[in-house]
N, C-alpha and C. Protein backbone atom coordinates (compact mmCIF):
# COMPACT_ATOMS: atom_id res chain seq x y z
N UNK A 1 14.94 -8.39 -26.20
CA UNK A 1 14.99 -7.00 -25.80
C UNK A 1 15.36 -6.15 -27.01
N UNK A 2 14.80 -4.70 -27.15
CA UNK A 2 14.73 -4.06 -28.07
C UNK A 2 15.77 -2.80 -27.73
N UNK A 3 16.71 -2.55 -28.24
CA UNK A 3 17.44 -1.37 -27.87
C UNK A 3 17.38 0.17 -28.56
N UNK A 4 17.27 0.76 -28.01
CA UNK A 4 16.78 2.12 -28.76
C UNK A 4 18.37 2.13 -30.34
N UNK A 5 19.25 1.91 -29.34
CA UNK A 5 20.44 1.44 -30.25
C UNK A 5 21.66 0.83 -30.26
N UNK A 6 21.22 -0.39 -31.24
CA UNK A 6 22.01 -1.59 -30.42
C UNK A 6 23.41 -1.84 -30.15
N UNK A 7 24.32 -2.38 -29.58
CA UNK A 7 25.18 -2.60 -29.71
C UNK A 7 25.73 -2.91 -31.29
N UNK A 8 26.93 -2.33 -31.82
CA UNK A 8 27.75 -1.84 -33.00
C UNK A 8 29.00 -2.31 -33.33
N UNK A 9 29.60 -2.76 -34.24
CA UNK A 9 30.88 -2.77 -34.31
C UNK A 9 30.74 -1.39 -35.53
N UNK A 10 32.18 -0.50 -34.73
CA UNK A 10 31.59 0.82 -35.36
C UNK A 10 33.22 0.83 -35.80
N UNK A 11 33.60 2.18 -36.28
CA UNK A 11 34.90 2.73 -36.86
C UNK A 11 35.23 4.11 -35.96
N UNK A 12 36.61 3.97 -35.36
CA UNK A 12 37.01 5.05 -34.84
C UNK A 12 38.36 5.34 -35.33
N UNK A 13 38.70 6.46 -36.02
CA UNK A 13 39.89 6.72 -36.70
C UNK A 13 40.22 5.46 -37.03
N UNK A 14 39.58 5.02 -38.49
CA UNK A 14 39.62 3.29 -39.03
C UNK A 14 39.46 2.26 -38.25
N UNK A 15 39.59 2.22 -37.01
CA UNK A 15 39.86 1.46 -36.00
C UNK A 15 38.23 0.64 -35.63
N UNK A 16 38.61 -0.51 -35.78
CA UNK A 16 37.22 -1.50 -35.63
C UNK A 16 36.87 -1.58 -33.95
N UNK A 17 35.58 -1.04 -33.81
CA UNK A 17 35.74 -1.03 -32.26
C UNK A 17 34.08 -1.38 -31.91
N UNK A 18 33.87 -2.16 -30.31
CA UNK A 18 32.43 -2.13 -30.15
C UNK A 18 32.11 -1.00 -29.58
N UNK A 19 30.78 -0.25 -29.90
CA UNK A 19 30.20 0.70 -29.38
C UNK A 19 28.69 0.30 -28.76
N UNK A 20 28.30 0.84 -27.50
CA UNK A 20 27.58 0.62 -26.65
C UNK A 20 27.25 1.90 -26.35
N UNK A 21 25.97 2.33 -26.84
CA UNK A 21 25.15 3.55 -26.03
C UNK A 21 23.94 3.37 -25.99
N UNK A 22 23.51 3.80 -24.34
CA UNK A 22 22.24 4.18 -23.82
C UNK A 22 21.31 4.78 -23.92
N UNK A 23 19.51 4.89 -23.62
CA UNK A 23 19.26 6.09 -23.30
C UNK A 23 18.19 5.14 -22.35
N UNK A 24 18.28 5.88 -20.89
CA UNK A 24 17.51 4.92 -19.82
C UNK A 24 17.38 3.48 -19.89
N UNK A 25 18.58 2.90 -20.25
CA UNK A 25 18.63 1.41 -20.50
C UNK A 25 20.01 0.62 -20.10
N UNK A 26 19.92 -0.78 -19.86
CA UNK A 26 20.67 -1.50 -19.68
C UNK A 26 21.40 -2.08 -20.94
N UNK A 27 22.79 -1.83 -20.98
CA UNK A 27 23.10 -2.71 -22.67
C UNK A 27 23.99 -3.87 -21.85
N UNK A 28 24.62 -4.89 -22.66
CA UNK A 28 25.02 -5.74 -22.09
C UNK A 28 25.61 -6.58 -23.61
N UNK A 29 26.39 -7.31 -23.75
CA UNK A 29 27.04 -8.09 -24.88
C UNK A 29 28.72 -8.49 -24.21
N UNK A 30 28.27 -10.21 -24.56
CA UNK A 30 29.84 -11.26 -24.34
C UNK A 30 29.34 -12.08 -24.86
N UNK A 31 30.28 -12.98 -24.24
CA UNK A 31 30.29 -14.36 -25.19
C UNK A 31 31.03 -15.16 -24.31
N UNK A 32 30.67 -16.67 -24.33
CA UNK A 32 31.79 -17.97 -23.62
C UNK A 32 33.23 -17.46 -23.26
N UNK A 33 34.15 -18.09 -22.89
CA UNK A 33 35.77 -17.22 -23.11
C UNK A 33 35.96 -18.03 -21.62
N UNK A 34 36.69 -18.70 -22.10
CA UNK A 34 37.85 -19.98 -20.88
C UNK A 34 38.92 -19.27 -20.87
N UNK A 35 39.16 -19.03 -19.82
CA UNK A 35 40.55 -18.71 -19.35
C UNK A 35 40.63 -19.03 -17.77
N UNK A 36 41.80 -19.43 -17.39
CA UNK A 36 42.51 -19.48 -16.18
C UNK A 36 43.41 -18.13 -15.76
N UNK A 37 42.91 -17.40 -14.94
CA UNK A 37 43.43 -17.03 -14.00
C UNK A 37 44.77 -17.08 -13.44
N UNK A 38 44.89 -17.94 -12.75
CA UNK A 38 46.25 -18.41 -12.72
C UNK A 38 47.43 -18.40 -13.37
N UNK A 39 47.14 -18.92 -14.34
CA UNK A 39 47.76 -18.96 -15.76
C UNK A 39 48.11 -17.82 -16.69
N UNK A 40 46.56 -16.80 -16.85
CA UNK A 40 47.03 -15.93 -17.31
C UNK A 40 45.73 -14.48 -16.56
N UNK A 41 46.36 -14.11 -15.80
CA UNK A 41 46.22 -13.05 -14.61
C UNK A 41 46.06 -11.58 -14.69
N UNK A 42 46.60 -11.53 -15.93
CA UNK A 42 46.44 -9.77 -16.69
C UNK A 42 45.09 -9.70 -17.71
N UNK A 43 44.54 -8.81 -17.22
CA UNK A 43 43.30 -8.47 -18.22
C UNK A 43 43.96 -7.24 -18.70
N UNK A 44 44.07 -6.41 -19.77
CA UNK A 44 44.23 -5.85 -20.30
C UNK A 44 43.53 -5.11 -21.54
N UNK A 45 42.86 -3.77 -21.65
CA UNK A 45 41.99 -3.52 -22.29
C UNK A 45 42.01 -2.03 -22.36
N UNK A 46 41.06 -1.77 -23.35
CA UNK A 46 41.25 -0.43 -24.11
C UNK A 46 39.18 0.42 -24.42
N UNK A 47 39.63 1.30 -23.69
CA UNK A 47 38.40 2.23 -23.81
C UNK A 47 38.14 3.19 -24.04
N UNK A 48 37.13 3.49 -24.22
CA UNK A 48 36.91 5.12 -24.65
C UNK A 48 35.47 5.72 -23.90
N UNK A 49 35.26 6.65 -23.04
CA UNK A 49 33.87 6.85 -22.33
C UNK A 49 33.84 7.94 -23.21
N UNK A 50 32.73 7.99 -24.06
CA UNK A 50 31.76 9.10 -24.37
C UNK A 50 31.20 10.15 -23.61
N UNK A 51 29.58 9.09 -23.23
CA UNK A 51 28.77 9.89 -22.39
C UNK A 51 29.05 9.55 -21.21
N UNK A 52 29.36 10.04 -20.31
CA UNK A 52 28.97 9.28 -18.55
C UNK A 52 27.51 9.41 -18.10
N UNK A 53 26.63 8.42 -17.87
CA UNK A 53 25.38 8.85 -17.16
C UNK A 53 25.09 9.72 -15.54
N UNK A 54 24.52 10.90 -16.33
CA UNK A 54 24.32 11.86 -14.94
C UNK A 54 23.99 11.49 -13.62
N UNK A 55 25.02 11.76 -12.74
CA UNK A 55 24.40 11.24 -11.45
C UNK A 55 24.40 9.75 -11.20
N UNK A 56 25.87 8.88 -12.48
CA UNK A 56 25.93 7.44 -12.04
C UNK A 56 26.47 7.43 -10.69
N UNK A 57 26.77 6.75 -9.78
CA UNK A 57 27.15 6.31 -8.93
C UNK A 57 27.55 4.60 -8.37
N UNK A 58 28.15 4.14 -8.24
CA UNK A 58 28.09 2.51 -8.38
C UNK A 58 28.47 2.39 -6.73
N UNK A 59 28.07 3.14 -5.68
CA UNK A 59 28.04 3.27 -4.62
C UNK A 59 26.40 3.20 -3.92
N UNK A 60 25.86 3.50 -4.93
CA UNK A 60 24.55 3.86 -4.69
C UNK A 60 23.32 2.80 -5.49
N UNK A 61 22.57 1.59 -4.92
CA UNK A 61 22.07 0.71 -6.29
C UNK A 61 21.29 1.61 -6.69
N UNK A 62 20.55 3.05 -6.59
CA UNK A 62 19.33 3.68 -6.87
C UNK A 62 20.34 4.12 -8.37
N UNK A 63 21.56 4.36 -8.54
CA UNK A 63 21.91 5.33 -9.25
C UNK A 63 23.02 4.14 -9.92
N UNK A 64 23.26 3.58 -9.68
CA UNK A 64 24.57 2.21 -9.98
C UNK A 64 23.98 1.70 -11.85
N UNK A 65 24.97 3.39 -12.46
CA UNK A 65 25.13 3.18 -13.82
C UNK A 65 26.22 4.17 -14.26
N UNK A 66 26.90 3.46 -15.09
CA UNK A 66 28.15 3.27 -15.86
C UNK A 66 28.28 3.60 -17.19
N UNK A 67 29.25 4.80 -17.34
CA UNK A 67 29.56 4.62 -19.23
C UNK A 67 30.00 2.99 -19.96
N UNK A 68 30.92 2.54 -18.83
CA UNK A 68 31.61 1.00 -19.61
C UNK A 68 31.58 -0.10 -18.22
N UNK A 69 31.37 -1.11 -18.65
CA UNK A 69 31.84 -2.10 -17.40
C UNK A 69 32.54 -3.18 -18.07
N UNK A 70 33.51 -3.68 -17.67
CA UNK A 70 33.65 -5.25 -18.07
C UNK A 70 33.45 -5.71 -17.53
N UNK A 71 32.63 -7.11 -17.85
CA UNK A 71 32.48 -8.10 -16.64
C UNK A 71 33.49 -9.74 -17.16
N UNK A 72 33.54 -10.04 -16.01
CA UNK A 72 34.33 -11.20 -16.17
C UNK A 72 33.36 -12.25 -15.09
N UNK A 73 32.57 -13.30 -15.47
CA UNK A 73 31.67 -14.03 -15.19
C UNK A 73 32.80 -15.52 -14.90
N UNK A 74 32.80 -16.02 -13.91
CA UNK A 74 33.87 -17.26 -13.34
C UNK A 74 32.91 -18.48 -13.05
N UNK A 75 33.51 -19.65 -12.99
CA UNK A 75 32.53 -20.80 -13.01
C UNK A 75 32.28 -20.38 -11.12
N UNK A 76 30.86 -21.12 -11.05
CA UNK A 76 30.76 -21.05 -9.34
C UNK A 76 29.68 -19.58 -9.30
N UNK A 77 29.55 -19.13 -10.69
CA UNK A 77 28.90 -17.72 -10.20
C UNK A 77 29.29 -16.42 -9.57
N UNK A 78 30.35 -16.33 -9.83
CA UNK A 78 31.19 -15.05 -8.61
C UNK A 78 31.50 -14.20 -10.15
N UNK A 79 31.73 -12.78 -10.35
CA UNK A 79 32.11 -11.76 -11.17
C UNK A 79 32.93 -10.72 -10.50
N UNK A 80 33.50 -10.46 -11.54
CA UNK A 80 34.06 -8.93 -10.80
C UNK A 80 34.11 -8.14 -12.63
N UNK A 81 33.50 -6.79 -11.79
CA UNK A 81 32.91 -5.98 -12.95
C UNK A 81 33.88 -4.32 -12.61
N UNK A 82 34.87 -4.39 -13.99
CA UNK A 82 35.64 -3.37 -13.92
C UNK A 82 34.71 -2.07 -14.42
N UNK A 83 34.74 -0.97 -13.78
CA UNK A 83 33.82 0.19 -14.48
C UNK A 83 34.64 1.43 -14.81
N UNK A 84 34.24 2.42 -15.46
CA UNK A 84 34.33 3.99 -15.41
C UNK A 84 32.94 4.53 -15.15
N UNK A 85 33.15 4.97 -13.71
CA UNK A 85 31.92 5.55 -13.04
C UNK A 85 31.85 7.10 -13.26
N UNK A 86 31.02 7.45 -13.22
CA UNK A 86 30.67 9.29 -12.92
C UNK A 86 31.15 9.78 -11.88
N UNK A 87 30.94 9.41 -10.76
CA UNK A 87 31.21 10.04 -9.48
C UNK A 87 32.10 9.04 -8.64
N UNK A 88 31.52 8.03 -8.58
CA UNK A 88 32.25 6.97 -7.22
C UNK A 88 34.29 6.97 -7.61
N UNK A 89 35.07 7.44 -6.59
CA UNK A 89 36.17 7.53 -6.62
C UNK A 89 36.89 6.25 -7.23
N UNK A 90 38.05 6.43 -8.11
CA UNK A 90 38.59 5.25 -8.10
C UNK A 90 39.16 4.25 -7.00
N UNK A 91 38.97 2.88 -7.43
CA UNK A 91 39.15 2.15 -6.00
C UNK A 91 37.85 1.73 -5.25
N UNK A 92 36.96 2.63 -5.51
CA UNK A 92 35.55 1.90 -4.73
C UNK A 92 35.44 1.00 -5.21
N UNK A 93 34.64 0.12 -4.36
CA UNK A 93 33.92 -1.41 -4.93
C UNK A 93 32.40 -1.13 -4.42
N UNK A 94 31.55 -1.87 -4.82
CA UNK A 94 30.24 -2.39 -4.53
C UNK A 94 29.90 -3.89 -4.75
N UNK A 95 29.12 -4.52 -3.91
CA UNK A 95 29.06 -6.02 -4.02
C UNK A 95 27.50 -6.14 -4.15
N UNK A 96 27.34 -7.07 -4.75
CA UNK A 96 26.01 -6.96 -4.90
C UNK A 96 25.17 -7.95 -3.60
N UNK A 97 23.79 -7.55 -3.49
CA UNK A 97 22.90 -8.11 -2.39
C UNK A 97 22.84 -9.45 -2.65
N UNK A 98 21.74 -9.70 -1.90
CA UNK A 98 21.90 -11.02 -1.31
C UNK A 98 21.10 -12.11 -2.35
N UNK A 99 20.28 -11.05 -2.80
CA UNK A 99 19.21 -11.87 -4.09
C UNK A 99 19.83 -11.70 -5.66
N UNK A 100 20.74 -11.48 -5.48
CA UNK A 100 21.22 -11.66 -6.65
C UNK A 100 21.54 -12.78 -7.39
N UNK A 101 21.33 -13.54 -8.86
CA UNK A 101 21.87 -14.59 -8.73
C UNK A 101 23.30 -15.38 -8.81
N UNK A 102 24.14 -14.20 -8.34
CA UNK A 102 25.47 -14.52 -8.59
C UNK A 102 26.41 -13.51 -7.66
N UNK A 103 27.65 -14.00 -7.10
CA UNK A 103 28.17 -12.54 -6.11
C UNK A 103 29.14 -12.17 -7.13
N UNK A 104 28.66 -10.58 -7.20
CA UNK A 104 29.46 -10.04 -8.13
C UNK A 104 30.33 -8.33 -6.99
N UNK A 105 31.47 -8.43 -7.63
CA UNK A 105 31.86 -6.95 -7.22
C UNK A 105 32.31 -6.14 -8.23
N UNK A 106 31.90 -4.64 -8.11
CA UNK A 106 31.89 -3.54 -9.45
C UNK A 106 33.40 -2.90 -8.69
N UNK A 107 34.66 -2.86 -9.01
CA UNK A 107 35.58 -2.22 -9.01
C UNK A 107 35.62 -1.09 -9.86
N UNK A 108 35.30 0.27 -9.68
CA UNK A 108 36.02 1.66 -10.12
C UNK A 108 37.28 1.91 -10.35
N UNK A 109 37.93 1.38 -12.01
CA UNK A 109 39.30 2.19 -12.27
C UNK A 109 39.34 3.22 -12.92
N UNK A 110 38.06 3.92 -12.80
CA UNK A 110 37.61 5.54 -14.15
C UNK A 110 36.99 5.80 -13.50
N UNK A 111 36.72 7.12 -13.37
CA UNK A 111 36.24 8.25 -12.40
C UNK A 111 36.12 9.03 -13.09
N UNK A 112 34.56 9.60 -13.52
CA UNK A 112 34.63 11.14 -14.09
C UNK A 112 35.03 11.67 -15.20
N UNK A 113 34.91 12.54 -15.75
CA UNK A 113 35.30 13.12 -16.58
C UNK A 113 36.54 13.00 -17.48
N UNK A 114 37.66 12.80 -16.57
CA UNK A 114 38.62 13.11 -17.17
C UNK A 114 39.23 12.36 -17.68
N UNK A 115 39.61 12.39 -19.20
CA UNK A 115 39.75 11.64 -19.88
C UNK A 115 38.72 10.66 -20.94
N UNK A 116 38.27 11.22 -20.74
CA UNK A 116 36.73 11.35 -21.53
C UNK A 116 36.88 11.73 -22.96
N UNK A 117 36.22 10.77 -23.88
CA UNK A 117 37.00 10.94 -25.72
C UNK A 117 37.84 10.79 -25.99
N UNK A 118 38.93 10.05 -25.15
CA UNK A 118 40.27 9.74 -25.33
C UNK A 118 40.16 8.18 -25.22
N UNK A 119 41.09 7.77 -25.43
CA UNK A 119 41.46 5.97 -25.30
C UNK A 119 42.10 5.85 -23.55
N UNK A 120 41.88 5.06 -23.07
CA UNK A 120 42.11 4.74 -22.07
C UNK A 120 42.76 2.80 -21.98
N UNK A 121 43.61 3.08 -21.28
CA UNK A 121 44.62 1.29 -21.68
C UNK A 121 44.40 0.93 -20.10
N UNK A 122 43.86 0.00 -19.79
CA UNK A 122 43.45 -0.54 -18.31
C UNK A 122 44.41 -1.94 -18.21
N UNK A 123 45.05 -2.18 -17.30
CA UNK A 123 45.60 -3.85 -16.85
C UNK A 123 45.45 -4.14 -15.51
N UNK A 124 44.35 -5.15 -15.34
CA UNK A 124 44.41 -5.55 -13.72
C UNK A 124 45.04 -7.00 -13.69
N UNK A 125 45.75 -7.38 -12.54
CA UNK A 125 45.62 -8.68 -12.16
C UNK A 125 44.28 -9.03 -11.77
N UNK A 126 43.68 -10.02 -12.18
CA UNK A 126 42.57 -10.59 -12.02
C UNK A 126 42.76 -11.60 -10.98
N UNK A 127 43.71 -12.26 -10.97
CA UNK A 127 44.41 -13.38 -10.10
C UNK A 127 44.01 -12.33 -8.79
N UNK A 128 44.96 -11.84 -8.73
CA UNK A 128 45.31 -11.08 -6.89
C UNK A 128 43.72 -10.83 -6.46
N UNK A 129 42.83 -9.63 -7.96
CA UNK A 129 41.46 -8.75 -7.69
C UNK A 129 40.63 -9.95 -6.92
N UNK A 130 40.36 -11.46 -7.34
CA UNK A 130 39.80 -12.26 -7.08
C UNK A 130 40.20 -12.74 -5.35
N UNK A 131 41.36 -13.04 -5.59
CA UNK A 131 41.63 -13.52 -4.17
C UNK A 131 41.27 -12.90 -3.12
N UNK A 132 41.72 -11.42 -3.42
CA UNK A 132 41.59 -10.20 -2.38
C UNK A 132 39.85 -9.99 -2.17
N UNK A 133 38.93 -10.14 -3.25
CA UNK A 133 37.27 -9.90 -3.25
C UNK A 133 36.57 -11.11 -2.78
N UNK A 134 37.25 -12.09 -2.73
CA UNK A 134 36.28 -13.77 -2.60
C UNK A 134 36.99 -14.26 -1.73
N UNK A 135 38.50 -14.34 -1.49
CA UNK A 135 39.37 -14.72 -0.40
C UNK A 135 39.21 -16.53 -0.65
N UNK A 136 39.52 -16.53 -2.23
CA UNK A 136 39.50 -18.18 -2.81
C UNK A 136 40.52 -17.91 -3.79
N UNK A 137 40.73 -19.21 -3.97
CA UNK A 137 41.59 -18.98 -5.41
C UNK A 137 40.49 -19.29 -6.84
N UNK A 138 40.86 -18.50 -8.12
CA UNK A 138 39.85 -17.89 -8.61
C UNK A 138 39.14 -19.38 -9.50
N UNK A 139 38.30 -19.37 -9.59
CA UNK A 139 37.96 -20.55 -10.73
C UNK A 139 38.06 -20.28 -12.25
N UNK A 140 37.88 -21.00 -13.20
CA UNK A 140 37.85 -20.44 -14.65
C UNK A 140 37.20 -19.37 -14.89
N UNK A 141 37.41 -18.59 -15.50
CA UNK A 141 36.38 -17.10 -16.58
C UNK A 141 35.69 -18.24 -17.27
N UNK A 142 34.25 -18.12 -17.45
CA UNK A 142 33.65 -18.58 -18.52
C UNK A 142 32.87 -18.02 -19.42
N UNK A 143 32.98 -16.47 -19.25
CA UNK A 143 32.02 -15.61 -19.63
C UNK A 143 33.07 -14.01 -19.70
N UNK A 144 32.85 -12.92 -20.85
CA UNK A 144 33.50 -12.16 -20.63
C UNK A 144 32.36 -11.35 -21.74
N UNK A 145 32.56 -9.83 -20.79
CA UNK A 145 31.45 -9.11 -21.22
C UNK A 145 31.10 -7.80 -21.15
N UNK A 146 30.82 -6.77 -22.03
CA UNK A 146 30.63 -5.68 -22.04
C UNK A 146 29.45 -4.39 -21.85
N UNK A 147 29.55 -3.90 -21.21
CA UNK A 147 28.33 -3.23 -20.68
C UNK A 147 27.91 -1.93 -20.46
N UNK A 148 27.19 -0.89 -20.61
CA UNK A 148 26.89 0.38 -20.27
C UNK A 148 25.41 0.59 -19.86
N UNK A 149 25.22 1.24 -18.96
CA UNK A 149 23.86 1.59 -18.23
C UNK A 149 23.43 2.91 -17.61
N UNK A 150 22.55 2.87 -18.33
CA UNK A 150 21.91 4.62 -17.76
C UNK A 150 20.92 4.43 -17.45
N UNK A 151 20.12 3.23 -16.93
CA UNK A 151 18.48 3.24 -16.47
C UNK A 151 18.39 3.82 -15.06
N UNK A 152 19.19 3.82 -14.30
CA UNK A 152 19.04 3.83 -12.91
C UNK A 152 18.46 5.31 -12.42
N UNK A 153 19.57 6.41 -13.15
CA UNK A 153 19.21 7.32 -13.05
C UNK A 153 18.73 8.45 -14.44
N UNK A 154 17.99 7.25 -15.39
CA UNK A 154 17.48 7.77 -16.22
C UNK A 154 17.73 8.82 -17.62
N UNK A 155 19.16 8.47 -17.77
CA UNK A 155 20.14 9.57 -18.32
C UNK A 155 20.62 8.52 -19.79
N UNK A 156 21.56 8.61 -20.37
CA UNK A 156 22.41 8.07 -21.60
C UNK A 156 23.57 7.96 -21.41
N UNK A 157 24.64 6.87 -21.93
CA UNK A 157 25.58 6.90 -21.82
C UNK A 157 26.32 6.13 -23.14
N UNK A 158 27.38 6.72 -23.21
CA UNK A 158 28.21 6.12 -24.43
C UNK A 158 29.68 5.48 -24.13
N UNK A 159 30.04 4.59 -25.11
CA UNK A 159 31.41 3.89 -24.39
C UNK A 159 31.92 3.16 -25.81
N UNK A 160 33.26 3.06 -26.19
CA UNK A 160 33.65 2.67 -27.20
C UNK A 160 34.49 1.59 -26.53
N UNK A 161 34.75 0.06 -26.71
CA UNK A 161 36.05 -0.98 -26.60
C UNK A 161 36.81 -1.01 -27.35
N UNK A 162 38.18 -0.97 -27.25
CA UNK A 162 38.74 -1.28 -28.21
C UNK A 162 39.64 -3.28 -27.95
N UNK A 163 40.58 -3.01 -27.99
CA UNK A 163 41.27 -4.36 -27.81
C UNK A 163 41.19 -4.90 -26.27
N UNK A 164 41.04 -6.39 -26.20
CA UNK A 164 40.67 -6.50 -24.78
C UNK A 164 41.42 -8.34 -25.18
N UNK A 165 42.29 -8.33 -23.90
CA UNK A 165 42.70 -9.73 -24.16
C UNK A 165 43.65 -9.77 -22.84
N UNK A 166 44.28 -11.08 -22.48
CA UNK A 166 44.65 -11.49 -21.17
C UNK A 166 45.91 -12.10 -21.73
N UNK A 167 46.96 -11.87 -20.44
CA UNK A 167 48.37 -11.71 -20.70
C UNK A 167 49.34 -13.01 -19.26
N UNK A 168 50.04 -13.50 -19.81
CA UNK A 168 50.44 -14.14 -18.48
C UNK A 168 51.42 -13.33 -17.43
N UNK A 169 52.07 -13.63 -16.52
CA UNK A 169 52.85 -12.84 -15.95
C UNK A 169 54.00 -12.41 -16.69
């Protein structure tokens, strides 16, 4: 796949960071990454939303695009994908259909505008998010991954990462 422009390790106030922007496209970049859950339960991470894509919604699959997502990919096929959405309130979820090849759920902890060009410091339990979305106890992360999308509703979006790493209790 050809990206109008690809994923970056860019500089923000010196600061080494990945950058991910859109224009009517899907971006996507991770890598392997074992971790237990259990063990260590805090995701913890650092963002920055640029652009938000007009009219994202992650409530809606016609419109279900995002300045940033993380995804966290678990053995067994199950995900849960943290976002900063445009519109959908914080706290929404969406699960994906039935043909998908994996059950994933998009949790909303960014909403909108605000706070937008600023750094943003996120920590979920992943432990509890899992139990509470799959109602299992969680299997390994084997996959961890970064994402922004504006195809849905045809728009651009921008998103900077900064530090992203997992913490025990």
């Amino acid at each position: 796949m050809v990206f109008k422009q690809p994923p970056a390790i860019a500089l923000d106030n010196g600061r080494r960071v990945l950058q991910l922007a859109t224009d009517k496209e899907t971006m996507a970049i991770g890598r392997p990454f074992a971790v237990d859950a259990r063990e260590t339960p805090w995701l913890v991470w650092e963002w920055k939303a640029l652009l938000l894509p007009e009219g994202g919604d992650v409530r809606s699959p016609r419109r279900n695009d995002q300045a940033g997502r993380v995804m966290l990919l678990f053995e067994g096929m199950r995900a849960i994908l943290y976002v900063w959405d445009t519109t959908a309130p914080i706290g929404a979820e969406a699960r994906s259909d039935s043909l998908d090849l994996f059950q994933r759920v998009l949790i909303v902890v960014r909403s909108g505008p605000q706070g937008i060009g600023e750094w943003q410091r996120e920590k979920r339990d992943v432990y509890r998010d899992y139990r509470r979305l799959f109602e299992d106890e969680p299997t390994p992360i084997k996959w961890v991954g970064f994402e922004s999308h504006s195809d849905d509703v045809r728009s651009q979006s921008s998103v900077l990462f900064g530090s992203v790493r997992f913490e025990a209790r």
